[in-house]
Protein backbone atom coordinates (compact mmCIF):
# COMPACT_ATOMS: atom_id res chain seq x y z
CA UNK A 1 12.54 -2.74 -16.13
CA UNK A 2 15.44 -3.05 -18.05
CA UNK A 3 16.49 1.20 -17.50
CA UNK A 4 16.15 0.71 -13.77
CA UNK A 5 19.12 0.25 -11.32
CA UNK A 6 19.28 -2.81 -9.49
CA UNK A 7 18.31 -1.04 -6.14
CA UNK A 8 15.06 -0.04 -7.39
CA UNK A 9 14.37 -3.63 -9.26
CA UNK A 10 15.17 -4.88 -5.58
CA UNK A 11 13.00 -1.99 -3.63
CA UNK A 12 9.95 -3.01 -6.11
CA UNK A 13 10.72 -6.92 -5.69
CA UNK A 14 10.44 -6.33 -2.35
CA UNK A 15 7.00 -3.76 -2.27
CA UNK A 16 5.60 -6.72 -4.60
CA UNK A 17 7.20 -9.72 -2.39
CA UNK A 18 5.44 -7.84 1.32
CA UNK A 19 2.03 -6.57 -0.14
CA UNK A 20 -0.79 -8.22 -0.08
CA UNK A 21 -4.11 -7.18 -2.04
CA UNK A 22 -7.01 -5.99 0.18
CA UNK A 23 -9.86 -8.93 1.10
CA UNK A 24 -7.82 -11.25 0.30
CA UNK A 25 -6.76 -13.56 2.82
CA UNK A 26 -3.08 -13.92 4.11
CA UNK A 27 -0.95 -16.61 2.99
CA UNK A 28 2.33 -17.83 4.31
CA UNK A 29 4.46 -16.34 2.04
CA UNK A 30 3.34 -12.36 2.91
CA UNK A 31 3.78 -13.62 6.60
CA UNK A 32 7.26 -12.19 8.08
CA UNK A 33 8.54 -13.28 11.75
CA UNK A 34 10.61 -10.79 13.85
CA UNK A 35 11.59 -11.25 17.09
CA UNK A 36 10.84 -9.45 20.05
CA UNK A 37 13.37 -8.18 22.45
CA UNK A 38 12.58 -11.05 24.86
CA UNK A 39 12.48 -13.25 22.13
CA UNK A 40 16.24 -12.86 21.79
CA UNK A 41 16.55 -12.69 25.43
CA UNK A 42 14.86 -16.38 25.37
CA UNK A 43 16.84 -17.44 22.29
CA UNK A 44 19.95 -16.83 23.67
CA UNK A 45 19.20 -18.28 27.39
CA UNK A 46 18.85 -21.99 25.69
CA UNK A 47 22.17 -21.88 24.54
CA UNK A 48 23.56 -21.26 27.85
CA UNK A 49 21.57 -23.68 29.60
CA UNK A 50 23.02 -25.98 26.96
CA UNK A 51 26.68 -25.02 27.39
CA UNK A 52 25.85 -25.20 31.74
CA UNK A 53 24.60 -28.47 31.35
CA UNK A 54 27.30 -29.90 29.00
CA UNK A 55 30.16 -28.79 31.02
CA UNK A 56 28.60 -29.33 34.53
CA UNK A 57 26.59 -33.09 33.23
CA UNK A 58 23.37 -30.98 35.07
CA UNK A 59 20.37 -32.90 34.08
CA UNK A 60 17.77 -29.85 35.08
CA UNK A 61 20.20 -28.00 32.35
CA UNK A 62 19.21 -30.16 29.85
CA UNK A 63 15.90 -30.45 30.43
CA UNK A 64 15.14 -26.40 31.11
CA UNK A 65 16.99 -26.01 27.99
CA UNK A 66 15.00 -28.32 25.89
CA UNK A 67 11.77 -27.26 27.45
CA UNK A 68 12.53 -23.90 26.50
CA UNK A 69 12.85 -24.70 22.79
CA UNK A 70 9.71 -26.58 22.33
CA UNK A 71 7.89 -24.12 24.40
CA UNK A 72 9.58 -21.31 21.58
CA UNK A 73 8.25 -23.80 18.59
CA UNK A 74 4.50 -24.35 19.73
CA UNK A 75 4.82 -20.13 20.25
CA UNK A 76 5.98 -19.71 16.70
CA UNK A 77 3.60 -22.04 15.41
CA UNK A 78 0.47 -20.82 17.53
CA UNK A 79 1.25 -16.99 15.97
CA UNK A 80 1.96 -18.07 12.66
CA UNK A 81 -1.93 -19.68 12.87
CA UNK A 82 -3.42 -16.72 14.58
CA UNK A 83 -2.43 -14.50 11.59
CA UNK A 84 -2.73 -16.57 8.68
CA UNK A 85 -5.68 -16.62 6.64
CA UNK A 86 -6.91 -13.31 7.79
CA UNK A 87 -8.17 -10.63 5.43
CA UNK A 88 -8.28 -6.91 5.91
CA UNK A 89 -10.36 -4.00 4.66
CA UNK A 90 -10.41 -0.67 4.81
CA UNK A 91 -12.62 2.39 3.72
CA UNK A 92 -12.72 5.90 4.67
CA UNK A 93 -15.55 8.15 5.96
CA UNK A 94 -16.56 11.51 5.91
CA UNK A 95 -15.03 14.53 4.38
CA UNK A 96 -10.83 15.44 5.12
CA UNK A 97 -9.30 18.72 4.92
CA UNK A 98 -5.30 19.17 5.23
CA UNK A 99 -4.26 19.16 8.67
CA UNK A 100 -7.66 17.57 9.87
CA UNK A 101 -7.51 13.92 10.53
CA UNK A 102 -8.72 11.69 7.97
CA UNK A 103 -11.10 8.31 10.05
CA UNK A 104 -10.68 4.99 8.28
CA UNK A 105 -12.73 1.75 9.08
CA UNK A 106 -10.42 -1.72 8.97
CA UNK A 107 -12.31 -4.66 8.63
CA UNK A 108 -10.47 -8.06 9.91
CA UNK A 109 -11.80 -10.98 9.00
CA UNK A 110 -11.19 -14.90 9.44
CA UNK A 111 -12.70 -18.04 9.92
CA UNK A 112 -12.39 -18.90 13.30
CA UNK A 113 -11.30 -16.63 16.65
CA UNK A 114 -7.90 -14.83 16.60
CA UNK A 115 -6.39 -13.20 19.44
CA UNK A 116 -4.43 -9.48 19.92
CA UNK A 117 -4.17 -8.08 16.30
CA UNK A 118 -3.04 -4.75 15.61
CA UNK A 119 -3.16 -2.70 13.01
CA UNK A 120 -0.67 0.08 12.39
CA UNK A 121 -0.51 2.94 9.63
CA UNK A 122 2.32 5.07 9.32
CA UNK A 123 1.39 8.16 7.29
CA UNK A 124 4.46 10.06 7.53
CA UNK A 125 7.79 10.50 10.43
CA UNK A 126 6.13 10.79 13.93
CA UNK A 127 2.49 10.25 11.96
CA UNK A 128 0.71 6.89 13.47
CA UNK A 129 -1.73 5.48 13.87
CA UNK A 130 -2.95 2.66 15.69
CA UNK A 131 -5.27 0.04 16.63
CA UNK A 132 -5.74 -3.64 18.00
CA UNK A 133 -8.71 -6.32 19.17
CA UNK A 134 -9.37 -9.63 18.18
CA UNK A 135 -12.06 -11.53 16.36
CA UNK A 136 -14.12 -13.00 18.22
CA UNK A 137 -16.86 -14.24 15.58
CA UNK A 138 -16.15 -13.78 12.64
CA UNK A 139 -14.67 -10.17 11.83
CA UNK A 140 -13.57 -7.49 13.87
CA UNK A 141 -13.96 -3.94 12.67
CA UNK A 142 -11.26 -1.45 14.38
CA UNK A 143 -11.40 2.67 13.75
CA UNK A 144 -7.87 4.27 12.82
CA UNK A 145 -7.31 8.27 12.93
CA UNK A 146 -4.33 9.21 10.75
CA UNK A 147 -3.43 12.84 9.90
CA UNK A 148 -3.94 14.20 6.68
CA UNK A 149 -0.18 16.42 6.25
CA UNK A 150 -1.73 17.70 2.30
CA UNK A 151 -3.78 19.22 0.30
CA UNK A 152 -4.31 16.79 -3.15
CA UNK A 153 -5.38 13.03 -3.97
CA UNK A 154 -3.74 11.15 -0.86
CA UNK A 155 -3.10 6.73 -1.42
CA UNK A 156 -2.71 5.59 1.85
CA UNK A 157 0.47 3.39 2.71
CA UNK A 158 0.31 0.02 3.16
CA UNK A 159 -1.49 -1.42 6.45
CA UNK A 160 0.54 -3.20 9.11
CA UNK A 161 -1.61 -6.04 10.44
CA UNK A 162 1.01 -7.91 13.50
CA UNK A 163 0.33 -9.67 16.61
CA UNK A 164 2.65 -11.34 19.61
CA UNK A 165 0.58 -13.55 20.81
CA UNK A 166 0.99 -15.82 22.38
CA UNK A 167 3.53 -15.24 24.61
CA UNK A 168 5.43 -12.59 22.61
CA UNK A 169 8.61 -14.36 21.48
CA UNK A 170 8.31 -12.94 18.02
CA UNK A 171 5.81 -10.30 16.00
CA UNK A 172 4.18 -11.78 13.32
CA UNK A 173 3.77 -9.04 10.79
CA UNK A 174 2.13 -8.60 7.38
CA UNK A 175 1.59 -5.64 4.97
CA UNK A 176 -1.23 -4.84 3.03
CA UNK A 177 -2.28 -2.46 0.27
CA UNK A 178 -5.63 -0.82 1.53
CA UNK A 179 -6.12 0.58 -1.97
CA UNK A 180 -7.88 4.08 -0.24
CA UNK A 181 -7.54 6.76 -1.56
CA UNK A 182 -8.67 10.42 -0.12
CA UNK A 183 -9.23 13.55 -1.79
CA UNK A 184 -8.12 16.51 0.98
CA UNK A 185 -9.58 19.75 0.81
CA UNK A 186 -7.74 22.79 1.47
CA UNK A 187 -7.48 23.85 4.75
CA UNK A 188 -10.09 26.63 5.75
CA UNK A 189 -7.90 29.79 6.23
CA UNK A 190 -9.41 33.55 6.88
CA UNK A 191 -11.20 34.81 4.21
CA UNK A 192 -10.12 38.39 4.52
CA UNK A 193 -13.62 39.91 4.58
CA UNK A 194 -17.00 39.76 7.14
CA UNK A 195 -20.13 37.98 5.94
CA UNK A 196 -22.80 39.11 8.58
CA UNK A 197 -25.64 38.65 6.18
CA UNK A 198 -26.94 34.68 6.99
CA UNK A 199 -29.58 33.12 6.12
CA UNK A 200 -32.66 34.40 7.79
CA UNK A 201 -30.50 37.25 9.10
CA UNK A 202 -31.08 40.85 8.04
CA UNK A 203 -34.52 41.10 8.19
CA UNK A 204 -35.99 44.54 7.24
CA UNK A 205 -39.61 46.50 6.77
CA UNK A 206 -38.82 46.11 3.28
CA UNK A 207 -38.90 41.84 3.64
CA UNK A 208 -42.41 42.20 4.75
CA UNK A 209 -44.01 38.84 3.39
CA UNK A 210 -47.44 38.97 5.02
CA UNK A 211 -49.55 37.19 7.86
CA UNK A 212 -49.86 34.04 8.76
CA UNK A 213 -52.08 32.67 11.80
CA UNK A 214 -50.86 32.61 15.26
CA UNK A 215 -48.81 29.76 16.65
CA UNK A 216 -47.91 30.06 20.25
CA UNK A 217 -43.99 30.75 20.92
CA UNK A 218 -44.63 33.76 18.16
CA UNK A 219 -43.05 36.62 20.13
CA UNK A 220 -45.50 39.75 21.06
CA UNK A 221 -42.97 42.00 18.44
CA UNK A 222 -44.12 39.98 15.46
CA UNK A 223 -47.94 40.12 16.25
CA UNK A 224 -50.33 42.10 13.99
CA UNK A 225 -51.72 43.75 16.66
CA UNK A 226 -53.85 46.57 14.16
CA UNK A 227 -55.10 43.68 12.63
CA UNK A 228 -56.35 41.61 15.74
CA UNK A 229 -57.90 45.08 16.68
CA UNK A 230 -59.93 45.36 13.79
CA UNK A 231 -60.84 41.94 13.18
CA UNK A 232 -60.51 40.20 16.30
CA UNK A 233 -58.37 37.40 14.73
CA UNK A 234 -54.71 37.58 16.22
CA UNK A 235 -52.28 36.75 13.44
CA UNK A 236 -47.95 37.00 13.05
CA UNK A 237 -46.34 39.12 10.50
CA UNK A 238 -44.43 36.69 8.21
CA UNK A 239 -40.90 37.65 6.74
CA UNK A 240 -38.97 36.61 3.52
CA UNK A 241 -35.51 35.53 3.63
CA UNK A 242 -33.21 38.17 2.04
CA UNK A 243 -32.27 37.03 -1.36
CA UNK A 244 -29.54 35.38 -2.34
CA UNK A 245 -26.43 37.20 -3.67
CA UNK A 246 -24.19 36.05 -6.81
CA UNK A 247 -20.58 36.00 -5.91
CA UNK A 248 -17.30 34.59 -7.12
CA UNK A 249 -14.34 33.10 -5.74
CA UNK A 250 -11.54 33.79 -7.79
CA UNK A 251 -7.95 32.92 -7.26
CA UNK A 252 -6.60 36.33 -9.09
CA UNK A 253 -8.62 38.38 -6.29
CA UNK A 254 -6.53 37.10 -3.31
CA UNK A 255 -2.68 37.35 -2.40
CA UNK A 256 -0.38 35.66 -1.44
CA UNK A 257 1.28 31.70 -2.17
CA UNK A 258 -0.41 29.51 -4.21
CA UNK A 259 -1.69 27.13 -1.05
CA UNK A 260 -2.66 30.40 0.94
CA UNK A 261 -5.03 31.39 -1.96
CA UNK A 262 -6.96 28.20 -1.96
CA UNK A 263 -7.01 28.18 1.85
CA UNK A 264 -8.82 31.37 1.52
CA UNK A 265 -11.28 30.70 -1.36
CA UNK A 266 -11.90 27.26 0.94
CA UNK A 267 -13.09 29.39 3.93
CA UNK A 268 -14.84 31.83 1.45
CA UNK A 269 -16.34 28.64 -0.16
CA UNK A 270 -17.81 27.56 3.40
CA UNK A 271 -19.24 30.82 4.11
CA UNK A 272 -20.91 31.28 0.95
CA UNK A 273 -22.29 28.15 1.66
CA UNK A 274 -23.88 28.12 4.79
CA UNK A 275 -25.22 31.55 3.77
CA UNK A 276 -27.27 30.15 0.94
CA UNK A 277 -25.38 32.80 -1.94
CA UNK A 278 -24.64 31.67 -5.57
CA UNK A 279 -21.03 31.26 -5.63
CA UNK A 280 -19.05 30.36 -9.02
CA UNK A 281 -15.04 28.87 -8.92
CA UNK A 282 -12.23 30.90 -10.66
CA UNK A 283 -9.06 29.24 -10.99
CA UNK A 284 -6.46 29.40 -13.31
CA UNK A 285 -7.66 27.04 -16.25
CA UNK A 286 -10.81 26.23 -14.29
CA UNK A 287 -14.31 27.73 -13.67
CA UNK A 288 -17.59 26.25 -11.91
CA UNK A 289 -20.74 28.58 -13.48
CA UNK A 290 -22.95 30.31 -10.14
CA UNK A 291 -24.94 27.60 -7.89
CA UNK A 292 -25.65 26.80 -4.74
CA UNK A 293 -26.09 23.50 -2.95
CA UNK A 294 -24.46 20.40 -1.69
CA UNK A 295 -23.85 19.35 -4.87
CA UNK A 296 -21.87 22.82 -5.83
CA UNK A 297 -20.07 22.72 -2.35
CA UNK A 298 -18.81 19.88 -3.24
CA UNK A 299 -17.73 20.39 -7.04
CA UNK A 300 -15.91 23.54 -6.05
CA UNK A 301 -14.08 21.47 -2.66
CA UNK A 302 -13.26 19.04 -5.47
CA UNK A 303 -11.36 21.26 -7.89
CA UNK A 304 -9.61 23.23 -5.07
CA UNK A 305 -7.96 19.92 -3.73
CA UNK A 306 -7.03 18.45 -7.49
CA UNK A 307 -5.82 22.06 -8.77
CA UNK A 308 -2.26 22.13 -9.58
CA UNK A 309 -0.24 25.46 -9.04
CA UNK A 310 1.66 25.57 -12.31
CA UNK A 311 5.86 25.64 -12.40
CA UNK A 312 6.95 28.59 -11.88
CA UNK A 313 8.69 28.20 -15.60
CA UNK A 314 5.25 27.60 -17.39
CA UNK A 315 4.35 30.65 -16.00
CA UNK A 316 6.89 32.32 -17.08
């Protein structure tokens, strides 16, 4: 702390005086007010009607103006109720690749019914996302869609949990650290080559397996039709898959910028995949042996997103 300038001691007082921890329920000091546009409009009309009533002696000046001020108190204190002691969780879903968008689940809870909460997450200039409900029972579970702008381990920002209510004199606004954090995948780019051989694709003479009995919805082509001549039994031919081919995705074999690479060896990665092949990972200072799977897919997804390009001086 001591090698820091102030404005950083004062940007992380300030990160550490707004956040609150995830689950845990909001208390009145991470609880900030800030007026609406007609909140201002209503702050400044009680003035007036002050200053009208003073130098005029009107009673119904007096009396607007004074009704107008404790209407603005129970406001203030109504909102400041409906958002404190709520909690908020989030967790994310599913798998995220860079320029895909990335689903979280926010959980709001409380005690007791709160109206018009929203919850806001900025991920980045012209990036957010947004949305609002309120909790009836006892928690309130609201889906947010954010962008993901990178490839790489991804901490969300902070959550903005605010509401109006009631009648939208100020925002009550808090700020809290989700805690998620997303792995993004490369984005799928063109692998460069054609892979027409798919599973179950590519049958030959040659794949010949052997019969099987008849099931109806076997077409006519596939019938053993010497066979149900000579026995009298009608039976299919049967057909093995092709077998599975051994290939590697290495990052010296394709051109190009470092994020263009992976893009590529992402969409290879997918192909190889869904076509059942052995596939192995070569990256600089990394390699995954030959498998297939889920559980490969995802080792090799996992080292293209946490791979770091190296400087261009380490290289040198």
């Amino acid at each position: 702390m001591a090698g820091l300038s102030p404005i950083r001691r004062l940007h992380d007082w300030w990160q550490r005086r707004r956040l609150s921890a995830a689950g845990q329920p909001l208390g009145a000091q991470r609880l900030f007010l800030m007026p609406t546009r007609f909140g201002v409009i209503w702050a400044v009309l009680i003035p007036v009607l002050l200053l009208f009533g003073i130098n005029y002696q009107n009673n119904l000046a007096y009396g607007l103006a004074f009704w107008l001020f404790a209407v603005a108190l129970v406001s203030l204190w109504r909102g400041w109720r409906n958002l404190h002691g709520v909690s908020l969780t989030a967790s994310a879903s599913g798998e995220v690749f860079a320029g895909d968008l990335a689903h979280l689940s926010v959980r709001l809870s409380a005690a007791r019914h709160r109206h018009a909460l929203r919850v806001v997450l900025v991920a980045g200039p012209g990036q957010v996302a947004a949305a609002e409900g309120e909790i009836r029972g006892s928690e309130l579970i609201l889906p947010l869609a954010v962008p993901s702008l990178h490839r790489g381990q991804w901490r969300l920002p902070p959550l903005r949990l605010e509401s109006a209510w009631p009648l939208g004199l100020v925002r009550l606004v808090a700020w809290v650290d989700s805690g998620v954090e997303l792995l993004v995948y490369p984005a799928p780019g063109e692998t460069g080559e054609a892979h027409a051989r798919r599973r179950g694709q590519g049958l030959a003479p040659q794949d010949f397996a052997g019969l099987r009995r008849f099931e109806p919805g076997d077409g006519p082509a596939r019938l053993a039709w010497k066979q149900w001549s000579r026995t009298g039994v009608l039976s299919t031919k049967a057909f093995s898959l092709p077998p599975r081919r051994q290939r590697w995705l290495d990052y010296d074999a394709c051109s190009g910028e470092p994020e263009a690479r992976l893009s590529r060896l992402c969409a290879q990665l997918l192909d190889y995949h869904r076509a059942g092949d052995l596939y192995g990972l070569r990256l600089p200072g990394v390699e995954l042996a030959p498998a297939n799977g889920p559980a490969q897919r995802r080792r090799a997804l996992q080292a293209l997103a946490r791979w770091a390009a190296p400087s261009p001086r380490s290289g040198s």
